[in-house]
C-alpha atoms as a PDB file:
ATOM      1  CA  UNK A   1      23.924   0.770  38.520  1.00  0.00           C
ATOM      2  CA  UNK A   2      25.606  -0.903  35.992  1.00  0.00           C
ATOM      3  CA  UNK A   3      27.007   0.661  32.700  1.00  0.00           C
ATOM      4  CA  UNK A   4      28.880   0.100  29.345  1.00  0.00           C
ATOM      5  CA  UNK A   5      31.902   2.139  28.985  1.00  0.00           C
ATOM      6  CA  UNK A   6      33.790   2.741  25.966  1.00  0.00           C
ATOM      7  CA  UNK A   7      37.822   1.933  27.109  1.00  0.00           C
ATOM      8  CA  UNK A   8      40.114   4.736  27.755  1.00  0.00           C
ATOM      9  CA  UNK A   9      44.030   4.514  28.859  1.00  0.00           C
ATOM     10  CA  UNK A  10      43.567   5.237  32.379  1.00  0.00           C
ATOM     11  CA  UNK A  11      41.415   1.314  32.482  1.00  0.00           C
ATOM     12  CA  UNK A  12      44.086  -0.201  31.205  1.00  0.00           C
ATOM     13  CA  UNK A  13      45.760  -1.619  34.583  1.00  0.00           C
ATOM     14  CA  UNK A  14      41.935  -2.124  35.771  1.00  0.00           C
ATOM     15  CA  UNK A  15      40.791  -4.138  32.556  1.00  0.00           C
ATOM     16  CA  UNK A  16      44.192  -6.577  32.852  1.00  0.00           C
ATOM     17  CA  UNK A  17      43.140  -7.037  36.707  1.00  0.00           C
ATOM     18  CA  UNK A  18      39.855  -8.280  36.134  1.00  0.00           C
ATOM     19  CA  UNK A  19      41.129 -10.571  33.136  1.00  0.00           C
ATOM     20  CA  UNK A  20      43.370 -12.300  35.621  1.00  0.00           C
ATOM     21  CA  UNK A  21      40.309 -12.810  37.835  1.00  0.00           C
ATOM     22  CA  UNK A  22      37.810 -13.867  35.890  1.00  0.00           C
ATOM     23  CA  UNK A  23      39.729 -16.243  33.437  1.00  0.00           C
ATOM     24  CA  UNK A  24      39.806 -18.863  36.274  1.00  0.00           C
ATOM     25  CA  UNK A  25      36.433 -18.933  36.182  1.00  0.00           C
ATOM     26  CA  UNK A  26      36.877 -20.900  33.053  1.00  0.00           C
ATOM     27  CA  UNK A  27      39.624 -23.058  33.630  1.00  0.00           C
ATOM     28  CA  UNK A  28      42.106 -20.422  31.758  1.00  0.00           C
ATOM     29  CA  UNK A  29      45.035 -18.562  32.700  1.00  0.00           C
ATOM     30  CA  UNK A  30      45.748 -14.954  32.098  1.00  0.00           C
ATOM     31  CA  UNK A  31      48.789 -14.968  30.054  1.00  0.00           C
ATOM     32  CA  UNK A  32      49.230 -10.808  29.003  1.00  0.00           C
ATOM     33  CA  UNK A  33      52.969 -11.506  28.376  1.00  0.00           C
ATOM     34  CA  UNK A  34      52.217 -14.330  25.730  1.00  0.00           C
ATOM     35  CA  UNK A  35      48.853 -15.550  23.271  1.00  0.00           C
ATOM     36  CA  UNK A  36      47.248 -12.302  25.552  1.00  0.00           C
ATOM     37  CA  UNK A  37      49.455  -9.925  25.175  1.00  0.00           C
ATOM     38  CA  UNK A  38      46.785  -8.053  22.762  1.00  0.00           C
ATOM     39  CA  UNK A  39      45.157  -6.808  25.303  1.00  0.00           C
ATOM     40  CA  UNK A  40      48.693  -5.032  27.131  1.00  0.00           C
ATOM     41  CA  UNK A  41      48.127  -2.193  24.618  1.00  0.00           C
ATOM     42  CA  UNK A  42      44.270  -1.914  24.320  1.00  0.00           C
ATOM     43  CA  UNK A  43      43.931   1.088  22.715  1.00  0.00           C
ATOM     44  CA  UNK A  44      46.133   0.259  19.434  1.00  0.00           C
ATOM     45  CA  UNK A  45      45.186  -3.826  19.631  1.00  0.00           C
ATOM     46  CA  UNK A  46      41.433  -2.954  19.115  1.00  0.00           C
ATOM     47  CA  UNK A  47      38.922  -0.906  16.867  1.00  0.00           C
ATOM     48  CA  UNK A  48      36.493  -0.852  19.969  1.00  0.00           C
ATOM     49  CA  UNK A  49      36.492  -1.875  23.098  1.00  0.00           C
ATOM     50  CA  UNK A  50      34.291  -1.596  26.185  1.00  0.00           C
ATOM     51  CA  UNK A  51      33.702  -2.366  30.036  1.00  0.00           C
ATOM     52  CA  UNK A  52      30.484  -3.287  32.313  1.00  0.00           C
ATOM     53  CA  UNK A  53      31.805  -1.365  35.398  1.00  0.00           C
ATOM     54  CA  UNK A  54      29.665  -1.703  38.536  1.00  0.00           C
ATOM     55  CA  UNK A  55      30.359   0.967  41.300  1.00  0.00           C
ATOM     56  CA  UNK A  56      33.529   1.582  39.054  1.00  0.00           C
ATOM     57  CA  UNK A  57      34.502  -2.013  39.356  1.00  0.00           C
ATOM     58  CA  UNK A  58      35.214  -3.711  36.049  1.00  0.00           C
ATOM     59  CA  UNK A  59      32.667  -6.578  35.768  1.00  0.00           C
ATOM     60  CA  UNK A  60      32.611  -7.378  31.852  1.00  0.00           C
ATOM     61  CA  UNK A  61      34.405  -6.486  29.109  1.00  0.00           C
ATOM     62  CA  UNK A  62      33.985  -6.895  24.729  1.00  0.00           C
ATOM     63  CA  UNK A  63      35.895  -5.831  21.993  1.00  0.00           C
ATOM     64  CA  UNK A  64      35.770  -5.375  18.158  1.00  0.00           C
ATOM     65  CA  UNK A  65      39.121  -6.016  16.052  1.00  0.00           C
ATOM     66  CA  UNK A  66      39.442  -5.110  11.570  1.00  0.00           C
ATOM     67  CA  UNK A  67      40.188  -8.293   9.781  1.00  0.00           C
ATOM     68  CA  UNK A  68      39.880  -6.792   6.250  1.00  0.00           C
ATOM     69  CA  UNK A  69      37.751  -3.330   5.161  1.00  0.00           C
ATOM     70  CA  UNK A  70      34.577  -5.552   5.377  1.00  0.00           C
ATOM     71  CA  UNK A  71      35.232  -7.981   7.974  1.00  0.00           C
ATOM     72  CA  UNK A  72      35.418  -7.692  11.700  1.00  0.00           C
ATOM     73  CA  UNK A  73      35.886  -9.913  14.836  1.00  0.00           C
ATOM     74  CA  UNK A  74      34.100  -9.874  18.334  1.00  0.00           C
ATOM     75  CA  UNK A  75      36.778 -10.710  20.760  1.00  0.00           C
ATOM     76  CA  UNK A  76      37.238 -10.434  24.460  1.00  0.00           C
ATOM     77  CA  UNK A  77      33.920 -11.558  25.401  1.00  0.00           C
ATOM     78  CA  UNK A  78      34.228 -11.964  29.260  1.00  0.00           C
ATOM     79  CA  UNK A  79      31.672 -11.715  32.476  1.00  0.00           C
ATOM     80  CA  UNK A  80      31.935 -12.433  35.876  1.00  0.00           C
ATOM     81  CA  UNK A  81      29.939 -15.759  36.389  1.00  0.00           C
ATOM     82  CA  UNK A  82      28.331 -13.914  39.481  1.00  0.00           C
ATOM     83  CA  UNK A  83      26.891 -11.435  36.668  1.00  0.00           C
ATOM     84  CA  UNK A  84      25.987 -13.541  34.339  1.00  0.00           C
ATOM     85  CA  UNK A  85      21.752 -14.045  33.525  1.00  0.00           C
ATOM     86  CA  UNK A  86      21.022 -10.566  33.771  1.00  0.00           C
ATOM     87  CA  UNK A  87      21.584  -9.547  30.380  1.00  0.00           C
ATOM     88  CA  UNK A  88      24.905  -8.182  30.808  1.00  0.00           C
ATOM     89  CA  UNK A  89      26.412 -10.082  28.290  1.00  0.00           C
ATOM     90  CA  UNK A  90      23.475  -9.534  25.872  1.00  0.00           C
ATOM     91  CA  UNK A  91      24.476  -5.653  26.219  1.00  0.00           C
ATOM     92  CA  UNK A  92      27.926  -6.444  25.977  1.00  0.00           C
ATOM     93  CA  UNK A  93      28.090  -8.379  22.564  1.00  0.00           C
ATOM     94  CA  UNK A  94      25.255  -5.404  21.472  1.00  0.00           C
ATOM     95  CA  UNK A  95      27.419  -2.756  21.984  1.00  0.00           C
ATOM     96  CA  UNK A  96      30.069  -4.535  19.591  1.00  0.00           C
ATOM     97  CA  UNK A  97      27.608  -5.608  17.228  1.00  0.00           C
ATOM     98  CA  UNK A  98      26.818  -2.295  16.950  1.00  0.00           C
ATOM     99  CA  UNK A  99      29.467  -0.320  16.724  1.00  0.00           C
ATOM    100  CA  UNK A 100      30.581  -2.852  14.275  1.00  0.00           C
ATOM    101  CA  UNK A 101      27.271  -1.965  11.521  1.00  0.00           C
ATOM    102  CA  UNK A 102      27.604   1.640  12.354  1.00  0.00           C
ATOM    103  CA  UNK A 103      31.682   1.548  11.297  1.00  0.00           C
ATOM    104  CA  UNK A 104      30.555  -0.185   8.019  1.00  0.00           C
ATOM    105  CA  UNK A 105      31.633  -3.751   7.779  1.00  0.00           C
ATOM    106  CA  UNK A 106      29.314  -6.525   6.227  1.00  0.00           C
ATOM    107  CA  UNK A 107      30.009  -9.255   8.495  1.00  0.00           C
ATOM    108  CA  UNK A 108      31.049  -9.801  12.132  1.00  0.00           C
ATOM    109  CA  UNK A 109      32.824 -13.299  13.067  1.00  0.00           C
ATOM    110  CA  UNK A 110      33.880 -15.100  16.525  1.00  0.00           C
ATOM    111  CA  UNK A 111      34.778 -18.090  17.526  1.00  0.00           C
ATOM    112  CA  UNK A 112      34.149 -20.006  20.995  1.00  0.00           C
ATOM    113  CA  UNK A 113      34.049 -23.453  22.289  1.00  0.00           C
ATOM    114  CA  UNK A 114      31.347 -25.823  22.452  1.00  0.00           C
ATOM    115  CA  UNK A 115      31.357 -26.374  25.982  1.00  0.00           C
ATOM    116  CA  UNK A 116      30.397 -22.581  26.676  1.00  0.00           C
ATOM    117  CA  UNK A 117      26.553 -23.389  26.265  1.00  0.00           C
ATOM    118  CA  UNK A 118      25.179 -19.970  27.595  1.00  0.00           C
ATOM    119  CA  UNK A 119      27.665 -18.062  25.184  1.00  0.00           C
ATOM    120  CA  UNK A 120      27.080 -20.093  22.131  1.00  0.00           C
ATOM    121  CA  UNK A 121      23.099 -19.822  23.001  1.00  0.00           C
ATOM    122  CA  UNK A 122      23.081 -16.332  23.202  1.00  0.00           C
ATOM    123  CA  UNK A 123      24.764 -15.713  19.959  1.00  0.00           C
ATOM    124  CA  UNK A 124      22.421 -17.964  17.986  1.00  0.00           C
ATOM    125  CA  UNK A 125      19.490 -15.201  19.564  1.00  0.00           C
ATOM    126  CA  UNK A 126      21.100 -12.725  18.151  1.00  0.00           C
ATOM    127  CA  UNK A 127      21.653 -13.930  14.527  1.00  0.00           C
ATOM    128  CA  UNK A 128      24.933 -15.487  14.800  1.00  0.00           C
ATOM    129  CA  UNK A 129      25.235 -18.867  12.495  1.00  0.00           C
ATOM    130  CA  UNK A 130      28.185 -21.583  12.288  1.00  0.00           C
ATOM    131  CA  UNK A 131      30.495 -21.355   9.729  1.00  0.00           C
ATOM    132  CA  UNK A 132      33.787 -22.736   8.805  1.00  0.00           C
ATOM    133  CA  UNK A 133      37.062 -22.081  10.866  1.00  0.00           C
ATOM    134  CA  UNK A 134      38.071 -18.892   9.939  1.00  0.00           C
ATOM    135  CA  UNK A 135      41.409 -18.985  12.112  1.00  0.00           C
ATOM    136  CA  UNK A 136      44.491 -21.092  13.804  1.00  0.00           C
ATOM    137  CA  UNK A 137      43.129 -20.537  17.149  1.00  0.00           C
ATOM    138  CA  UNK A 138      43.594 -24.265  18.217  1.00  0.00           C
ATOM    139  CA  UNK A 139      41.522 -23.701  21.501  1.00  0.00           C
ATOM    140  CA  UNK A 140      38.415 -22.801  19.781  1.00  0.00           C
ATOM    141  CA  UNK A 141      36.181 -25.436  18.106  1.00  0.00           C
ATOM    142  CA  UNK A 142      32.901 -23.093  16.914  1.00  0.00           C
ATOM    143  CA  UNK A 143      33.298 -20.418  14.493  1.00  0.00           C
ATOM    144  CA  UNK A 144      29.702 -18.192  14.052  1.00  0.00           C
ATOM    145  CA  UNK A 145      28.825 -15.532  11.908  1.00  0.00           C
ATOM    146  CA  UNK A 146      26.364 -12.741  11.896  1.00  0.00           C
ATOM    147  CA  UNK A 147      25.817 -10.198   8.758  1.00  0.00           C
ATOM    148  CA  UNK A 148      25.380  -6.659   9.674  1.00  0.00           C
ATOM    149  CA  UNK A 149      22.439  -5.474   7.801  1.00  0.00           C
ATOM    150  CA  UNK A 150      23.218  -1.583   7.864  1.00  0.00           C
ATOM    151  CA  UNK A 151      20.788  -0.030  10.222  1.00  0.00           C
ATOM    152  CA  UNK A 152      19.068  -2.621  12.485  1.00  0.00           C
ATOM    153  CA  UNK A 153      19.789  -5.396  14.709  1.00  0.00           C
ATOM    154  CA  UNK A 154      17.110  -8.434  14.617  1.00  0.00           C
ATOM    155  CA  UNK A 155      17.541  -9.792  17.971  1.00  0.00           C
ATOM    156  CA  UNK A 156      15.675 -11.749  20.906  1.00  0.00           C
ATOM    157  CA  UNK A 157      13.846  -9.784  23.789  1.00  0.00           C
ATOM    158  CA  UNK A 158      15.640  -8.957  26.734  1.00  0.00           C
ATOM    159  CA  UNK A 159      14.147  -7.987  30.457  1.00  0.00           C
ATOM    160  CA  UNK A 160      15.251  -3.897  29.775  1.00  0.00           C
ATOM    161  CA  UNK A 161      13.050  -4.062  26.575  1.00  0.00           C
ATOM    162  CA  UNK A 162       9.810  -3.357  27.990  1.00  0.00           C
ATOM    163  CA  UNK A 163       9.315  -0.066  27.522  1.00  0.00           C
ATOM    164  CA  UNK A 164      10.415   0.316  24.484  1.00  0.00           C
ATOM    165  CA  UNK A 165       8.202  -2.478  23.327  1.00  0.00           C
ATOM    166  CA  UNK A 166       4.832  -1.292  25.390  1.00  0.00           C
ATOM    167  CA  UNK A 167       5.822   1.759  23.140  1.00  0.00           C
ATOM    168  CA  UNK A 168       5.922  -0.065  19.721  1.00  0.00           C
ATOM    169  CA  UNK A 169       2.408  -2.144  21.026  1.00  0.00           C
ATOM    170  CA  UNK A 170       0.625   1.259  20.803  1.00  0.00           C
ATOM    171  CA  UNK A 171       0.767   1.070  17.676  1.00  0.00           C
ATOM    172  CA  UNK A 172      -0.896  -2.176  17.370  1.00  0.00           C
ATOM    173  CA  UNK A 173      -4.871  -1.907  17.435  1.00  0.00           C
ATOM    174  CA  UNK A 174      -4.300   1.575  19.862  1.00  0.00           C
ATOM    175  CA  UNK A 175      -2.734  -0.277  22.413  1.00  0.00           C
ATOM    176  CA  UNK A 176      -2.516   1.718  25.496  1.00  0.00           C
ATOM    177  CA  UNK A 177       0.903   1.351  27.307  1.00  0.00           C
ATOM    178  CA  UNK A 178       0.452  -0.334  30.700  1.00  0.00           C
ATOM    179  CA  UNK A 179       1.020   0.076  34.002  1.00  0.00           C
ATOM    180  CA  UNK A 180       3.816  -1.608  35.657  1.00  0.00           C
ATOM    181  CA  UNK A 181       2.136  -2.901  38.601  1.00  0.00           C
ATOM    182  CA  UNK A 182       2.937  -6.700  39.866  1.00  0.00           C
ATOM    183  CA  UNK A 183       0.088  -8.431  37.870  1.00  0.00           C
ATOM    184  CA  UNK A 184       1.571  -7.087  34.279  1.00  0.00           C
ATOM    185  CA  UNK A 185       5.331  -7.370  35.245  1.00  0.00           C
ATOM    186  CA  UNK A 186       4.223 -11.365  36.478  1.00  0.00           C
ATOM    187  CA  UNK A 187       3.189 -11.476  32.624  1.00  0.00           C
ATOM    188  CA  UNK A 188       6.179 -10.019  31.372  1.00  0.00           C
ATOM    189  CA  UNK A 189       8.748 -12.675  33.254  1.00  0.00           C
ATOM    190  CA  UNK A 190       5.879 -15.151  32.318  1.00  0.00           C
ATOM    191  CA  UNK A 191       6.875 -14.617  29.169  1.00  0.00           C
ATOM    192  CA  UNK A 192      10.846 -13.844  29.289  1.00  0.00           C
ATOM    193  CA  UNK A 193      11.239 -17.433  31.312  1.00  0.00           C
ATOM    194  CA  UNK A 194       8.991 -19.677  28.645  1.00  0.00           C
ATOM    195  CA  UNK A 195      11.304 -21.489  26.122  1.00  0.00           C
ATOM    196  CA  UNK A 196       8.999 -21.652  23.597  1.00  0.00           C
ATOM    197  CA  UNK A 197       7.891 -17.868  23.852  1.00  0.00           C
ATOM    198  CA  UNK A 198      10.021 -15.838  21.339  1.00  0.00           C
ATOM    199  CA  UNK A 199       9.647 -11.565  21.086  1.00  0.00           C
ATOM    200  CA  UNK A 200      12.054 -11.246  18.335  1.00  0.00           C
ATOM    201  CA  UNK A 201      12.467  -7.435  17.755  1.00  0.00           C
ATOM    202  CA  UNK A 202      14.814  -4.963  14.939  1.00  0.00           C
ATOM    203  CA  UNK A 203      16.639  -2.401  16.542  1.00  0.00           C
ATOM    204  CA  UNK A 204      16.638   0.830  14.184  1.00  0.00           C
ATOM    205  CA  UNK A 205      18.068   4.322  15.679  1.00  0.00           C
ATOM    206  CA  UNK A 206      18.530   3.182  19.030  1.00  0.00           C
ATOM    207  CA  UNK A 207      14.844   1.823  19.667  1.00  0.00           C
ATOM    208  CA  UNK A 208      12.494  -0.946  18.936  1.00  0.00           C
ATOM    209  CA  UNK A 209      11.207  -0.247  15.503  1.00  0.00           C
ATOM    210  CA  UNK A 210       9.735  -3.670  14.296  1.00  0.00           C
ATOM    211  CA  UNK A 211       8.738  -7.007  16.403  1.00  0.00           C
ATOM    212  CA  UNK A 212       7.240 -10.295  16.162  1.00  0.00           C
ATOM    213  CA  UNK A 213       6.089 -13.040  18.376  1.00  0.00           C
ATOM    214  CA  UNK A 214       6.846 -16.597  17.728  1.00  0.00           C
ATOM    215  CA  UNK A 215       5.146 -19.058  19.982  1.00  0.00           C
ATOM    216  CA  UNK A 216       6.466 -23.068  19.496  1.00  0.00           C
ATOM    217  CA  UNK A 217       4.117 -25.334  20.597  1.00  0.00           C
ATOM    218  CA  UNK A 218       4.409 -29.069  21.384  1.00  0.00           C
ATOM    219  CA  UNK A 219       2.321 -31.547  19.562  1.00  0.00           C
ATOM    220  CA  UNK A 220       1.398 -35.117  19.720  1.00  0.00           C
ATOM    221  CA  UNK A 221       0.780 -35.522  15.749  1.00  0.00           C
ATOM    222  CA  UNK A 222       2.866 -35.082  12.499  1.00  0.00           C
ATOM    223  CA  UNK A 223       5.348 -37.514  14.530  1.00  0.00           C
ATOM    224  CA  UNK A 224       5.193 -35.330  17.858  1.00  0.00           C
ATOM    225  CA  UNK A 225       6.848 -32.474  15.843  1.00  0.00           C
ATOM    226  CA  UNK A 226       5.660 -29.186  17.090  1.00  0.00           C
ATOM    227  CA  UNK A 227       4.350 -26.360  15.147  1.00  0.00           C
ATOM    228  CA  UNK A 228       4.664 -22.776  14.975  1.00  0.00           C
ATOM    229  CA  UNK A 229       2.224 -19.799  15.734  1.00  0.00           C
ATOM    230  CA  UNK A 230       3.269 -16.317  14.908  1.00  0.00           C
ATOM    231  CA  UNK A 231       1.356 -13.396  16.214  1.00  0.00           C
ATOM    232  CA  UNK A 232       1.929  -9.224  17.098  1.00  0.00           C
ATOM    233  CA  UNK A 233       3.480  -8.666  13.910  1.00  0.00           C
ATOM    234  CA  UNK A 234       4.237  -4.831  14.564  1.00  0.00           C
ATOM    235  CA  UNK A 235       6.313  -2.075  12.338  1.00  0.00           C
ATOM    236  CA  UNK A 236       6.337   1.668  13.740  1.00  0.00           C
ATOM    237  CA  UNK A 237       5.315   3.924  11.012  1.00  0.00           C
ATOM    238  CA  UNK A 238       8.192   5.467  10.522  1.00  0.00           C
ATOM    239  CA  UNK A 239      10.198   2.368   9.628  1.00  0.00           C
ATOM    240  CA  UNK A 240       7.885   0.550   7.459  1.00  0.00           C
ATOM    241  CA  UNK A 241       9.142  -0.504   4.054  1.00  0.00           C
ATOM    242  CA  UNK A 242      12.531  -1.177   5.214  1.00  0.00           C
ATOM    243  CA  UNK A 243      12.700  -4.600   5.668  1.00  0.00           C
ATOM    244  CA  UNK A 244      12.391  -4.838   9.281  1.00  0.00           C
ATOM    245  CA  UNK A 245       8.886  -6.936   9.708  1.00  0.00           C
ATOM    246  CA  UNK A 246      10.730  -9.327   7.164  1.00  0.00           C
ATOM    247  CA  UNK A 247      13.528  -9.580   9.288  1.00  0.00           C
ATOM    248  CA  UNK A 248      11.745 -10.544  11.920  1.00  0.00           C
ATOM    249  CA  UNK A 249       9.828 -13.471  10.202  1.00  0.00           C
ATOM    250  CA  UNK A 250      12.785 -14.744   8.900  1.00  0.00           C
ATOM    251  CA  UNK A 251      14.647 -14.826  12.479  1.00  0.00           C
ATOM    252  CA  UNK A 252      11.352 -16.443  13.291  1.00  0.00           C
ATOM    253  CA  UNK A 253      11.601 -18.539  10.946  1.00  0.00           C
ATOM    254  CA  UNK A 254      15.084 -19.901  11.390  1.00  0.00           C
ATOM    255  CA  UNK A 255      13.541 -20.740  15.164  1.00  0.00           C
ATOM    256  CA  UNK A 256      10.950 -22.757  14.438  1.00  0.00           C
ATOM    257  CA  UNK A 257      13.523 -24.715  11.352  1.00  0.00           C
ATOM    258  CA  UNK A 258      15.753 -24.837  14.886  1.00  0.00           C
ATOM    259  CA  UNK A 259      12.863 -26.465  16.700  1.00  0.00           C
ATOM    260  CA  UNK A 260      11.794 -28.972  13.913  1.00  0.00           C
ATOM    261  CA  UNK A 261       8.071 -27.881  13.859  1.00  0.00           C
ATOM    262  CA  UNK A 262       6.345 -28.900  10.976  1.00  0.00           C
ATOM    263  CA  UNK A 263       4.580 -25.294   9.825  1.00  0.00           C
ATOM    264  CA  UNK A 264       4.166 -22.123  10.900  1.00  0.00           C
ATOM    265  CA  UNK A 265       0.845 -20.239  11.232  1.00  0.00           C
ATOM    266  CA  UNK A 266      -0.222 -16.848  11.069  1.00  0.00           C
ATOM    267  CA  UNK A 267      -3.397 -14.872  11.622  1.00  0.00           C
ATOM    268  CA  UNK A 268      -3.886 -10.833  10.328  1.00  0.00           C
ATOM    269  CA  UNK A 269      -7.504  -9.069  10.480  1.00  0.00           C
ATOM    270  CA  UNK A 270      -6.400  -7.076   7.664  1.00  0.00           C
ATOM    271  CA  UNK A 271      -7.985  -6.849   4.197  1.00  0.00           C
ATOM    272  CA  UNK A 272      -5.760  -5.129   2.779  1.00  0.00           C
ATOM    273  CA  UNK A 273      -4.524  -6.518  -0.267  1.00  0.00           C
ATOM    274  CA  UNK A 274      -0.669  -4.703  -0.271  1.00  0.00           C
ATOM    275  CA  UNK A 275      -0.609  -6.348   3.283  1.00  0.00           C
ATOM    276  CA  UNK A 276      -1.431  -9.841   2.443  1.00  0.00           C
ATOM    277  CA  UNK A 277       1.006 -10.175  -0.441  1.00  0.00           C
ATOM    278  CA  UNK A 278       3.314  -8.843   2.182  1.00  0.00           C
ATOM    279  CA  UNK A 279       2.709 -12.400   4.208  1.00  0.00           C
ATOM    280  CA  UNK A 280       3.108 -14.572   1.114  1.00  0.00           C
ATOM    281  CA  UNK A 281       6.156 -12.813  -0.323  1.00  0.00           C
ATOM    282  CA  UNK A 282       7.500 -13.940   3.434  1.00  0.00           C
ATOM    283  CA  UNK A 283       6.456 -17.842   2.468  1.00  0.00           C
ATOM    284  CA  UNK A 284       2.823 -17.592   4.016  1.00  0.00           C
ATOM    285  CA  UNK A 285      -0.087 -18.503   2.178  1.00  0.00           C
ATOM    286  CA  UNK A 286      -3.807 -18.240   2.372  1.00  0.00           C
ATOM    287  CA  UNK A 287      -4.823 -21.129   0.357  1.00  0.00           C
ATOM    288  CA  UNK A 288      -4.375 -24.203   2.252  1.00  0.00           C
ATOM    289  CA  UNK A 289      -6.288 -23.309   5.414  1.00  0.00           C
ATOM    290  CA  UNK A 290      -9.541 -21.672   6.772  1.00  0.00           C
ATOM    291  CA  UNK A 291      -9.063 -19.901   9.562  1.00  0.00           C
ATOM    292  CA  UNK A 292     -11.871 -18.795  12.282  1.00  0.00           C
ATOM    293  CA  UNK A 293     -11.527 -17.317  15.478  1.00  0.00           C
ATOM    294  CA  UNK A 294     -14.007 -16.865  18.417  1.00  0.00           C
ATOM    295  CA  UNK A 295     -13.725 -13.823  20.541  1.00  0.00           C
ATOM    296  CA  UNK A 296     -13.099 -14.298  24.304  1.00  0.00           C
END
């Protein structure tokens, strides 16, 4: 089993080992005696920092350096490729993320180059946008940025979300939570493997509190720009009124911009007037279309 484990003195021999290793794997070269030398004194170098240790092996590591009182840096971002698309570094750059809102800075900044494609598409799921360069680091060439929103995380779905999101679903027309068996877990990667199938959830109190999906779907009109359908809007009750469905449509949002559809669509059984002002305070309106629907 594989865990996150907040650095203590007695890694430190273990976490410059694994650098050395898995630098190569990116054409670089450990060098803890010059630009790495951070990382020879861990514990007084960083704010945070923490391993993915397999069988006590160090697999991963991330770390979380003060710029200013408000202003904070993800650093030390590194996986072994063998690990890498099984969320690891998704639970990684969490954990920073984080510990980052909980210590009470505003904003969170990295920078990365453009030829790490899995990196840089990873940190646009979980909020991160490009800004200006921010340092002299002449190695990097992308500079991201991700405000930290006090309380939740607004994020992308990952494969060890499921139960807490059958969990949020019963709250959604009395969903019941499923079984696991093989014909519901084939819908599940279904759905974690299509591109244009987005579960964006807001992590509040260490659990899925609010979630959307956002569905892009290809089109052969409007210039063969796609178009947006969003769907499963879902608060818990005990976070509603806190901003976290808005979240949610606005991460949404940004992915459909990202995907140059043309509009985004919405359906809600609701008649509930507090509810559909909700939807058109978050852009929507009910004006322009009629919308019917035949049960299956």
């Amino acid at each position: 089993m594989i865990t996150i484990k907040s650095f203590s003195a007695d890694m430190q021999r273990s976490v410059c080992e694994f650098l050395a290793d898995v630098f190569p794997e990116s054409g670089k070269v450990f060098e803890p005696e010059g630009r790495h030398a951070s990382f020879a004194d861990i514990e007084h170098n960083y704010m945070g920092f923490w391993c993915a240790v397999d069988d006590e092996k160090i697999i991963g590591t991330v770390g979380v350096k003060k710029l200013g009182d408000t202003l904070c840096e993800l650093k030390a971002m590194y996986l072994f490729r063998e690990y890498h698309g099984r969320g690891l570094g998704r639970r990684l750059a969490e954990t920073a993320v984080n510990f980052a809102r909980s210590s009470g800075f505003g904003s969170i900044v990295l920078d990365t180059v453009s030829t790490y494609e899995n990196a840089l598409a990873l940190y646009k799921k979980m909020g991160f946008q490009r800004i200006e360069r921010y340092n002299d680091n002449e190695r990097a060439d992308v500079f991201m940025s991700k405000q930290l929103d006090g309380g939740s995380l607004i994020r992308e779905i990952a494969d060890e979300d499921f139960d807490g999101l059958m969990r949020l679903y019963t709250e959604l027309h009395d969903n019941p939570v499923p079984e696991k068996d093989q014909r519901v877990m084939e819908v599940w990667k279904s759905v974690l493997a299509d591109k244009n199938h987005h579960i964006i959830v807001a992590d509040a109190d260490g659990r899925i509190a609010a979630s959307c999906v956002c569905v892009i779907i290809p089109n052969l009109t409007r210039g063969q720009r796609p178009y947006a359908f969003i769907e499963n809007v879902v608060t818990s009750a005990e976070f509603r009124r806190k901003g976290l469905a808005t979240a949610c449509l606005d991460y949404a949002r940004e992915i459909a911009r990202k995907e140059n559809c043309y509009k985004m669509m919405l359906l809600t059984g609701s008649k509930e007037e507090g509810t559909l002002r909700f939807y058109e305070n978050a852009g929507y309106n009910r004006k322009d279309k009629t919308a019917f629907i035949q049960w299956l």
